[in-house]
N, C-alpha and C. Protein backbone atom coordinates (compact mmCIF):
# COMPACT_ATOMS: atom_id res chain seq x y z
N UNK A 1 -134.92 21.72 105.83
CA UNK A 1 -133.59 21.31 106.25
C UNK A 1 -133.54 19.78 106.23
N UNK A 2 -132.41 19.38 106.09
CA UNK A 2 -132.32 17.80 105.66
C UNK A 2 -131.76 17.46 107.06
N UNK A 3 -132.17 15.93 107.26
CA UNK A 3 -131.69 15.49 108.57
C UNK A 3 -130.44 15.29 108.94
N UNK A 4 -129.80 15.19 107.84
CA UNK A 4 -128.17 15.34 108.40
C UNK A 4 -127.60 16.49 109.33
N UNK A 5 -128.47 17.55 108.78
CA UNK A 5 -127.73 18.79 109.59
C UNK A 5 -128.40 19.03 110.81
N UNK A 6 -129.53 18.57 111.38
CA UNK A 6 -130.42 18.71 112.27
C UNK A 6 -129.46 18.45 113.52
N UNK A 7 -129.59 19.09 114.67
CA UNK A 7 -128.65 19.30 115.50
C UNK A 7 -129.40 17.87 116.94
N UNK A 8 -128.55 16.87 117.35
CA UNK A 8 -129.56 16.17 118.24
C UNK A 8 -129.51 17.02 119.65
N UNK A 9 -128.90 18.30 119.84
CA UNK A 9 -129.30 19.02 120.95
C UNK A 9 -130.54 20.02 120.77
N UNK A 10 -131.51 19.33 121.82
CA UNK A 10 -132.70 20.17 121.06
C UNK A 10 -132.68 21.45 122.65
N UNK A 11 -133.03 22.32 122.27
CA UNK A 11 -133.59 23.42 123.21
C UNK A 11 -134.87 23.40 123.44
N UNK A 12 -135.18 23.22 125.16
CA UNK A 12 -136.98 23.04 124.90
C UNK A 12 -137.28 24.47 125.45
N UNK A 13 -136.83 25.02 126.79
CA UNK A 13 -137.11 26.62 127.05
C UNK A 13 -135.94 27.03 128.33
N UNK A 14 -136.10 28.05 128.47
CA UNK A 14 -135.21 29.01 129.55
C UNK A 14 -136.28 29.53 130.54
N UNK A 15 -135.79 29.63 131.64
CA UNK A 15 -136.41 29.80 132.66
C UNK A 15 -135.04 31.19 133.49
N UNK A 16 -135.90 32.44 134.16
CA UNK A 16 -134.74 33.32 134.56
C UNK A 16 -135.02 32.54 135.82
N UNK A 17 -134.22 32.92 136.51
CA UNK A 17 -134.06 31.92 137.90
C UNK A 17 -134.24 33.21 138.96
N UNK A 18 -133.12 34.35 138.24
CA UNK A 18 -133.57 35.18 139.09
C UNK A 18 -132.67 36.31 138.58
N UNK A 19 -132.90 37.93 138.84
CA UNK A 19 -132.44 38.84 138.86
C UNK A 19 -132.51 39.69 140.35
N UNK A 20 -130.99 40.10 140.03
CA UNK A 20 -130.79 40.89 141.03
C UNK A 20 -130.43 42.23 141.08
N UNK A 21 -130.81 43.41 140.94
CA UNK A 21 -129.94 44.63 140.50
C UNK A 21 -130.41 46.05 142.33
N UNK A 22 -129.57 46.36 142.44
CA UNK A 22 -128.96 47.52 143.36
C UNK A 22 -128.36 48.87 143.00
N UNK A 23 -128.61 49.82 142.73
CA UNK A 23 -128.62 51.00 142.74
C UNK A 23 -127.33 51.62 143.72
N UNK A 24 -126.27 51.91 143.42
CA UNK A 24 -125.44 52.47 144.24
C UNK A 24 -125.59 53.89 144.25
N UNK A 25 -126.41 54.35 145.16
CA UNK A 25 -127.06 55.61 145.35
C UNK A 25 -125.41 56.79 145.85
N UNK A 26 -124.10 55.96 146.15
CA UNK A 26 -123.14 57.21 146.35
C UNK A 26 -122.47 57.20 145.41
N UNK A 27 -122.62 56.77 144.10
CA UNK A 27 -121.94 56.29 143.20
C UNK A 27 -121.55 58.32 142.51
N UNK A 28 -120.53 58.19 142.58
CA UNK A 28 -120.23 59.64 141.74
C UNK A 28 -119.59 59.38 140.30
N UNK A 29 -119.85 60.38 139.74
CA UNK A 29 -120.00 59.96 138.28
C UNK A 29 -118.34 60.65 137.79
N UNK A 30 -117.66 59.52 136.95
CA UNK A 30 -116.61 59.66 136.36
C UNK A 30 -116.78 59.88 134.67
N UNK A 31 -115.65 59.90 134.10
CA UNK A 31 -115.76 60.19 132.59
C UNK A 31 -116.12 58.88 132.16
N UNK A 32 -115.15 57.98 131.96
CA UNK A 32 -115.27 56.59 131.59
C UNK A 32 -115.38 55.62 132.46
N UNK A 33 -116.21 54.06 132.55
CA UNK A 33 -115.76 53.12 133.25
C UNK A 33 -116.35 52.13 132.18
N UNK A 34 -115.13 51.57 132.64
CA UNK A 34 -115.41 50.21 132.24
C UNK A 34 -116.13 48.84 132.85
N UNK A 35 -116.68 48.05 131.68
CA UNK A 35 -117.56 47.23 131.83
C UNK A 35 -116.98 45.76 132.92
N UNK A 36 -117.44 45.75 133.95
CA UNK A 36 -116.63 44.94 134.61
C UNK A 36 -117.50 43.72 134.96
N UNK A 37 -117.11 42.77 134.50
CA UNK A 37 -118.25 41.63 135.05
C UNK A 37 -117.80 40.07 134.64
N UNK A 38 -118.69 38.88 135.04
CA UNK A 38 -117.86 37.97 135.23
C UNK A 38 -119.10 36.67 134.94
N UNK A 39 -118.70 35.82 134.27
CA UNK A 39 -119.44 34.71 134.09
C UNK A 39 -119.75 33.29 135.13
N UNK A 40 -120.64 32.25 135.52
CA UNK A 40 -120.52 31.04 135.78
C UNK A 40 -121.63 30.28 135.26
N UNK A 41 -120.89 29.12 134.96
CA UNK A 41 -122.02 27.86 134.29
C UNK A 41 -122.21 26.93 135.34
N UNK A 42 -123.50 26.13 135.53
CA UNK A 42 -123.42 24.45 136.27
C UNK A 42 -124.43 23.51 135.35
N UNK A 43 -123.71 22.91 134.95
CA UNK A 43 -124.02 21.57 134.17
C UNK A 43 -124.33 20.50 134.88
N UNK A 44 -125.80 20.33 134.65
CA UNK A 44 -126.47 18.81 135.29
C UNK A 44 -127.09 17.97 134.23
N UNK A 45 -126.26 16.99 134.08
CA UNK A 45 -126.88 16.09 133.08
C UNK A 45 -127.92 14.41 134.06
N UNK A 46 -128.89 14.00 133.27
CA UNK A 46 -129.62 13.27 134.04
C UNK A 46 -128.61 11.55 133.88
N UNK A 47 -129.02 10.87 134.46
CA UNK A 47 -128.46 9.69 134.52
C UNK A 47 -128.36 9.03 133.12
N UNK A 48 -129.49 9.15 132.89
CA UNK A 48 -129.06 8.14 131.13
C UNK A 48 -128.82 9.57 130.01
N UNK A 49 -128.19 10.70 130.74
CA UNK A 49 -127.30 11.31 129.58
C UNK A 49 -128.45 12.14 128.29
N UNK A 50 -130.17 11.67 128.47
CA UNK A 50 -130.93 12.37 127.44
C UNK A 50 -131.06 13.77 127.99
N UNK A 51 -130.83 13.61 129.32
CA UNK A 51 -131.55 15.51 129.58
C UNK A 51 -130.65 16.26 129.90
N UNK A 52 -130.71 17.55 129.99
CA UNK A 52 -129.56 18.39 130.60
C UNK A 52 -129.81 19.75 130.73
N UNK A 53 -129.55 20.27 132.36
CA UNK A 53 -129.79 21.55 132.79
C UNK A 53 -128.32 22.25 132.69
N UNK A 54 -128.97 23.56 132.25
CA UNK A 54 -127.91 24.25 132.66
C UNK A 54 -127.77 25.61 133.06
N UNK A 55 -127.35 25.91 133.96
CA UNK A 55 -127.74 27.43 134.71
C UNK A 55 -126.44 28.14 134.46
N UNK A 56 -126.57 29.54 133.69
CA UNK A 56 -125.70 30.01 133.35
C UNK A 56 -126.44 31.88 133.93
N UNK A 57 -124.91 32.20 134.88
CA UNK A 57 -125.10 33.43 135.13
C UNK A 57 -124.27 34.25 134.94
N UNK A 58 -124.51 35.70 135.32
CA UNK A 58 -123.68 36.93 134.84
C UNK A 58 -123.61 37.75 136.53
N UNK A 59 -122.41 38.46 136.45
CA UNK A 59 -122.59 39.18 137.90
C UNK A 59 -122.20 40.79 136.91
N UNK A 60 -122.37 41.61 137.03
CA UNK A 60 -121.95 42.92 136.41
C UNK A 60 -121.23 44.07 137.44
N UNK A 61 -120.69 44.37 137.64
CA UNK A 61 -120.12 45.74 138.35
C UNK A 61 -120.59 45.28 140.10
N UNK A 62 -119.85 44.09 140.41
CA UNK A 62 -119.77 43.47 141.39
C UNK A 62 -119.28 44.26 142.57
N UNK A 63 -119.52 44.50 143.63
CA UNK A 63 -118.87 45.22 144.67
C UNK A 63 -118.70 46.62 144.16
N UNK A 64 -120.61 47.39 143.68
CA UNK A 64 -120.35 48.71 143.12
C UNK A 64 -119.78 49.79 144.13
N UNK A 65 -120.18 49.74 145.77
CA UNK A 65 -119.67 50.49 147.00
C UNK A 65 -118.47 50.60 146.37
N UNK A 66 -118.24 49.72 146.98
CA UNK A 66 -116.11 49.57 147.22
C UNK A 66 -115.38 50.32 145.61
N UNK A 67 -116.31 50.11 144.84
CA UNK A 67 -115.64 50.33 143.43
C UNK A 67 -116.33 51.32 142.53
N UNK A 68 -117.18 52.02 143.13
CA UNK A 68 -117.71 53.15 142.99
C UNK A 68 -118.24 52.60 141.44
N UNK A 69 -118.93 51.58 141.06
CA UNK A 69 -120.34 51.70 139.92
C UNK A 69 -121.51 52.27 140.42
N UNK A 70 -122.19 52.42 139.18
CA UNK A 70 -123.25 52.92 139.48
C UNK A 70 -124.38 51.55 139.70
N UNK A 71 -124.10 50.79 139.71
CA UNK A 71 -125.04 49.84 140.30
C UNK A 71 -124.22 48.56 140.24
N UNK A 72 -124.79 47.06 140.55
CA UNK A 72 -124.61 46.12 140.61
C UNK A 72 -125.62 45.29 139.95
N UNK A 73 -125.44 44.12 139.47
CA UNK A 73 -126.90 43.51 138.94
C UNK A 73 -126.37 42.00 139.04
N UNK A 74 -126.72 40.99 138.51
CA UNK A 74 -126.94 39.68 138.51
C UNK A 74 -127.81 38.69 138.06
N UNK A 75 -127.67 37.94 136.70
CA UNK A 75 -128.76 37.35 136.28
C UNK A 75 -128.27 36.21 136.05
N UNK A 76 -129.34 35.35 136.23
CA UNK A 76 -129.19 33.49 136.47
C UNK A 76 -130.27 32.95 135.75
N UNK A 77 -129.80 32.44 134.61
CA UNK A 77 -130.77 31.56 133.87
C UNK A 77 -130.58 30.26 133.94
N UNK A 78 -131.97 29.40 133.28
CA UNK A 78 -131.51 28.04 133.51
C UNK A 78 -132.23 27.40 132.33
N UNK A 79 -131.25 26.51 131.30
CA UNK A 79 -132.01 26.16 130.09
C UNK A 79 -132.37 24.58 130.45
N UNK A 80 -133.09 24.26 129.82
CA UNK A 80 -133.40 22.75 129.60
C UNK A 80 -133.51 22.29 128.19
N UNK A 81 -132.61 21.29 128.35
CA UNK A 81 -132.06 20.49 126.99
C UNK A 81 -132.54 19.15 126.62
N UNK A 82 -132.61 18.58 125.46
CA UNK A 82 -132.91 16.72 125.51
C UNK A 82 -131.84 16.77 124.93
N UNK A 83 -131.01 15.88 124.85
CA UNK A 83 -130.07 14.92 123.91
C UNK A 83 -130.80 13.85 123.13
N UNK A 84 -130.43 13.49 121.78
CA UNK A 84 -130.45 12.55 121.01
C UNK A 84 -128.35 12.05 121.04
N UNK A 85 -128.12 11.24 121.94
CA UNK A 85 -126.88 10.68 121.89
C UNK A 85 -126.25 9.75 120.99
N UNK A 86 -125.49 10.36 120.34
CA UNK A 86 -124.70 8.82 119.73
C UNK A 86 -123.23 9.00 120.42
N UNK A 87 -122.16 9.31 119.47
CA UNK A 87 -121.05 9.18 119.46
C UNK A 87 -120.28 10.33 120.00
N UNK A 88 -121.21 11.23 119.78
CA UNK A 88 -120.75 12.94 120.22
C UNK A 88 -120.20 12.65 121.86
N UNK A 89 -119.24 13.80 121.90
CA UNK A 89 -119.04 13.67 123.73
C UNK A 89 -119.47 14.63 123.64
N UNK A 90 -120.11 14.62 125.30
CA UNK A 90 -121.02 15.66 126.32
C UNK A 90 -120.38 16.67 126.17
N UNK A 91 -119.03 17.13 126.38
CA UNK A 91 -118.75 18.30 126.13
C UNK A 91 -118.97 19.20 125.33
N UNK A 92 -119.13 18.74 123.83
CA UNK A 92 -119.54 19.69 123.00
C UNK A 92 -120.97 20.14 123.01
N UNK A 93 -121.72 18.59 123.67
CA UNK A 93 -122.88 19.60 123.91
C UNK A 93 -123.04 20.63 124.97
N UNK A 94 -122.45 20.99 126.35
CA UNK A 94 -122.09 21.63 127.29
C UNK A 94 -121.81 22.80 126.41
N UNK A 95 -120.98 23.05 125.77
CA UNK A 95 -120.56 23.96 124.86
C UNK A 95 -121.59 24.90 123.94
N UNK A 96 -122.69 23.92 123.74
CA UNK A 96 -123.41 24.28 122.88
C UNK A 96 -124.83 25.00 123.24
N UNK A 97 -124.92 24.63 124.22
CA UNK A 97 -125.59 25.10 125.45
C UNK A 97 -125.78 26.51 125.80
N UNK A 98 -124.56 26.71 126.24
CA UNK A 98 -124.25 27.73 126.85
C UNK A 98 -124.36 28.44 125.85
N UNK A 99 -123.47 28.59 124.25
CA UNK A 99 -124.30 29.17 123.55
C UNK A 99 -125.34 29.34 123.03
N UNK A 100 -126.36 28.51 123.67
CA UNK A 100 -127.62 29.43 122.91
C UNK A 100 -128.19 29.91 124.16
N UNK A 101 -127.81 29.66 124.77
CA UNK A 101 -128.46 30.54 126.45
C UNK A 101 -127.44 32.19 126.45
N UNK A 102 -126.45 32.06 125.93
CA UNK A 102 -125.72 33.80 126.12
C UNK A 102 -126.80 34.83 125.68
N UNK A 103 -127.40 34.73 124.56
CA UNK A 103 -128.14 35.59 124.09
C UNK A 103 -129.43 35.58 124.42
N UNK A 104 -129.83 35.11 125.19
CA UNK A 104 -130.58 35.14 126.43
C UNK A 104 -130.41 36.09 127.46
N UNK A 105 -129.12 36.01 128.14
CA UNK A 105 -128.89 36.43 128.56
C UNK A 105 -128.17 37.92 128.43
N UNK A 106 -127.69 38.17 127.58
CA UNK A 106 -127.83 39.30 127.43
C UNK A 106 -128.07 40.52 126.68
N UNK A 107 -129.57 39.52 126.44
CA UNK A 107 -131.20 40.76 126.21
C UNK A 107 -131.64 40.91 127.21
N UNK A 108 -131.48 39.83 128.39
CA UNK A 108 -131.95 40.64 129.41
C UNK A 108 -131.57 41.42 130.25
N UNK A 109 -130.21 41.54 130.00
CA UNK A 109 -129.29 42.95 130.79
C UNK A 109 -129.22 43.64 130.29
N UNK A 110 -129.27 43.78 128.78
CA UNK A 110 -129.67 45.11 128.35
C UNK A 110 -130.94 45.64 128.41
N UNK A 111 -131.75 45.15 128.52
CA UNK A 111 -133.26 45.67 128.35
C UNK A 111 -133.71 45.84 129.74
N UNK A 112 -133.05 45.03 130.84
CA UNK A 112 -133.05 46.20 132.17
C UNK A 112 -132.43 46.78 132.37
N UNK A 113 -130.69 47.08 132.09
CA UNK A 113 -130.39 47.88 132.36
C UNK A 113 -130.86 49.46 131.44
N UNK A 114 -131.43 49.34 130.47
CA UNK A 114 -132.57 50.53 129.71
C UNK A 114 -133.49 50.78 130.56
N UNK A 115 -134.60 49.86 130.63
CA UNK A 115 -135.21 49.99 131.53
C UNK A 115 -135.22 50.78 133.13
N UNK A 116 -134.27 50.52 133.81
CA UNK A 116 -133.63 50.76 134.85
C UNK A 116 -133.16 52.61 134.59
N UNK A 117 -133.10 52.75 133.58
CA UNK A 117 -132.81 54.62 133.55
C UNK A 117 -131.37 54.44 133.82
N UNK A 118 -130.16 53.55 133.34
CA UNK A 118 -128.92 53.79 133.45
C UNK A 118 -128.45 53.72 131.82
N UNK A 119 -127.60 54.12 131.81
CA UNK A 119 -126.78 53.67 130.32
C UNK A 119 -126.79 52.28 129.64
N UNK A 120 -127.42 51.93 128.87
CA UNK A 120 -127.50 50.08 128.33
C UNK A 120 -126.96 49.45 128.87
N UNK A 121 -126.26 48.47 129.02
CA UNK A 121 -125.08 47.42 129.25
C UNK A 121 -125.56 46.32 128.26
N UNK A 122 -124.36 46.73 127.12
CA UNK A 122 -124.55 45.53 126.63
C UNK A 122 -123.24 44.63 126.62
N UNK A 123 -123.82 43.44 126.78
CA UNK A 123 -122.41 42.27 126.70
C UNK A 123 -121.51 42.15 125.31
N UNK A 124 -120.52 41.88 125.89
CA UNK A 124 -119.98 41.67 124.51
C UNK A 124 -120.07 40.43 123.60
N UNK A 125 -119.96 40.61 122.49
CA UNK A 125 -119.99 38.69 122.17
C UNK A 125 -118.62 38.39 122.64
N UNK A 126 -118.76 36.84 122.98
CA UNK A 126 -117.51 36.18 123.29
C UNK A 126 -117.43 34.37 123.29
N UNK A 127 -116.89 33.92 123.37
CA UNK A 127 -116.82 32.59 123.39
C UNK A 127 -116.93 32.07 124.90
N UNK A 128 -117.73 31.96 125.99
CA UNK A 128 -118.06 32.14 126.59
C UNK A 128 -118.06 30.70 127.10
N UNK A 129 -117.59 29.34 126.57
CA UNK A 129 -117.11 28.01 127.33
C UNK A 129 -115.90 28.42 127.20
N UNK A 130 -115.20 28.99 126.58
CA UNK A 130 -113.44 29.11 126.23
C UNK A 130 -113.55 29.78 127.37
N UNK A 131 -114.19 30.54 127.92
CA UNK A 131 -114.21 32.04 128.89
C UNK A 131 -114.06 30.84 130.29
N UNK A 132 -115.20 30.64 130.54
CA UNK A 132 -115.30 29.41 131.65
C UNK A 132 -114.52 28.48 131.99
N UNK A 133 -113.68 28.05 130.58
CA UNK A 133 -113.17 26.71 130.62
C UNK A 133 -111.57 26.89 131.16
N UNK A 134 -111.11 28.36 131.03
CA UNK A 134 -110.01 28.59 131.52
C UNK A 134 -110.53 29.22 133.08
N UNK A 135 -111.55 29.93 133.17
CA UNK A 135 -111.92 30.22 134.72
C UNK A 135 -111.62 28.88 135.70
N UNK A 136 -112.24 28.10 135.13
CA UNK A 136 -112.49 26.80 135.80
C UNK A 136 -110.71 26.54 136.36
N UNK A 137 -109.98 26.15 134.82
CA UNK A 137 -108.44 25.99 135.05
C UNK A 137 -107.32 26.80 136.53
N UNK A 138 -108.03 28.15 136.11
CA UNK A 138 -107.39 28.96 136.82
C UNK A 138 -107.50 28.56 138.03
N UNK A 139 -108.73 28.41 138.70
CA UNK A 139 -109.47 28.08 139.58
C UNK A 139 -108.79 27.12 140.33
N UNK A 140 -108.88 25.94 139.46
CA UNK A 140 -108.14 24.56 140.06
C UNK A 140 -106.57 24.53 140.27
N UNK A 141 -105.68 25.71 139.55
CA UNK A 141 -104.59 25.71 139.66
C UNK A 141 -103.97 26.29 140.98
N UNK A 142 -105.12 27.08 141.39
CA UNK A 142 -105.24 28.17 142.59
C UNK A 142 -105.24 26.95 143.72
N UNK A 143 -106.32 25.77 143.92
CA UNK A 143 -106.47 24.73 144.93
C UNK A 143 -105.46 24.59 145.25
C-alpha cells in the first residue's frame, strides 16, 4: 500500500471493559420479538490531540422484567487510538473509531449470546456515529 492511502488513525488494541448479561428466568415465550437495544460512545482525547480513548457500549433488551425478554445483556468496550494530526478535524476521526470498534462489538454479542444457549443476537450493521450523533441531538433538545 502506498503512503498516500495509509490512514494516520492507527488502532493499537480493544480492551472489553466489561459484560453484563441476566437471564430473565419469568420470561414467557412469544412468537416474535424484536431486537431492542441501544448504543453510547465517550470520547477522550489526550491534551496534545495524539491519543484517543474511546468506550463504546451496547445495552440489549434493557428492562427484560418489565418487558418480558428473555434476558438483558450489556457490553462496554474501550479502544485505544494514536493520531498522526494534520489538517483533518477530530471528528472524523471520532467517527472512525467507533467504526472499527462496532465489529468488535458485535462478535461479542453474538458469540455470547450462542454461547449463553439463547437464540444469536446479531447486530445489525448501521452507521452507528449518525446513530449517536442524533441521540446526542435529541438528548440536548430534551435539556
Amino acid at each position: 500500500m502506498t503512503h498516500q492511502y495509509r490512514s494516520v488513525l492507527h488502532f493499537e488494541k480493544y480492551i472489553v471493559k466489561d459484560i453484563t448479561y441476566k437471564t430473565n428466568e419469568a420470561y414467557t415465550e412469544h412468537n416474535e420479538i424484536s431486537l431492542d437495544f441501544d448504543f453510547d460512545a465517550h470520547i477522550q482525547l489526550s491534551e496534545d490531540n495524539q491519543e484517543m480513548e474511546v468506550e463504546l457500549g451496547v445495552s440489549i433488551f434493557k428492562d427484560s422484567l418489565e418487558k418480558n425478554y428473555p434476558f438483558e445483556m450489556a457490553v462496554n468496550v474501550k479502544g485505544f487510538f494514536y493520531l498522526e494530526i494534520g489538517n483533518e478535524r477530530i471528528d472524523t476521526f471520532e467517527a472512525n473509531a467507533i467504526a472499527i470498534l462496532f465489529p468488535y462489538v458485535r462478535a461479542i454479542v453474538s458469540t455470547f449470546t450462542a454461547n449463553a444457549n439463547v437464540a444469536p443476537v446479531i447486530l445489525p450493521p448501521m452507521n452507528l456515529y449518525n446513530y449517536l450523533k442524533n441521540k446526542h441531538n435529541k438528548k440536548k433538545n430534551q435539556d
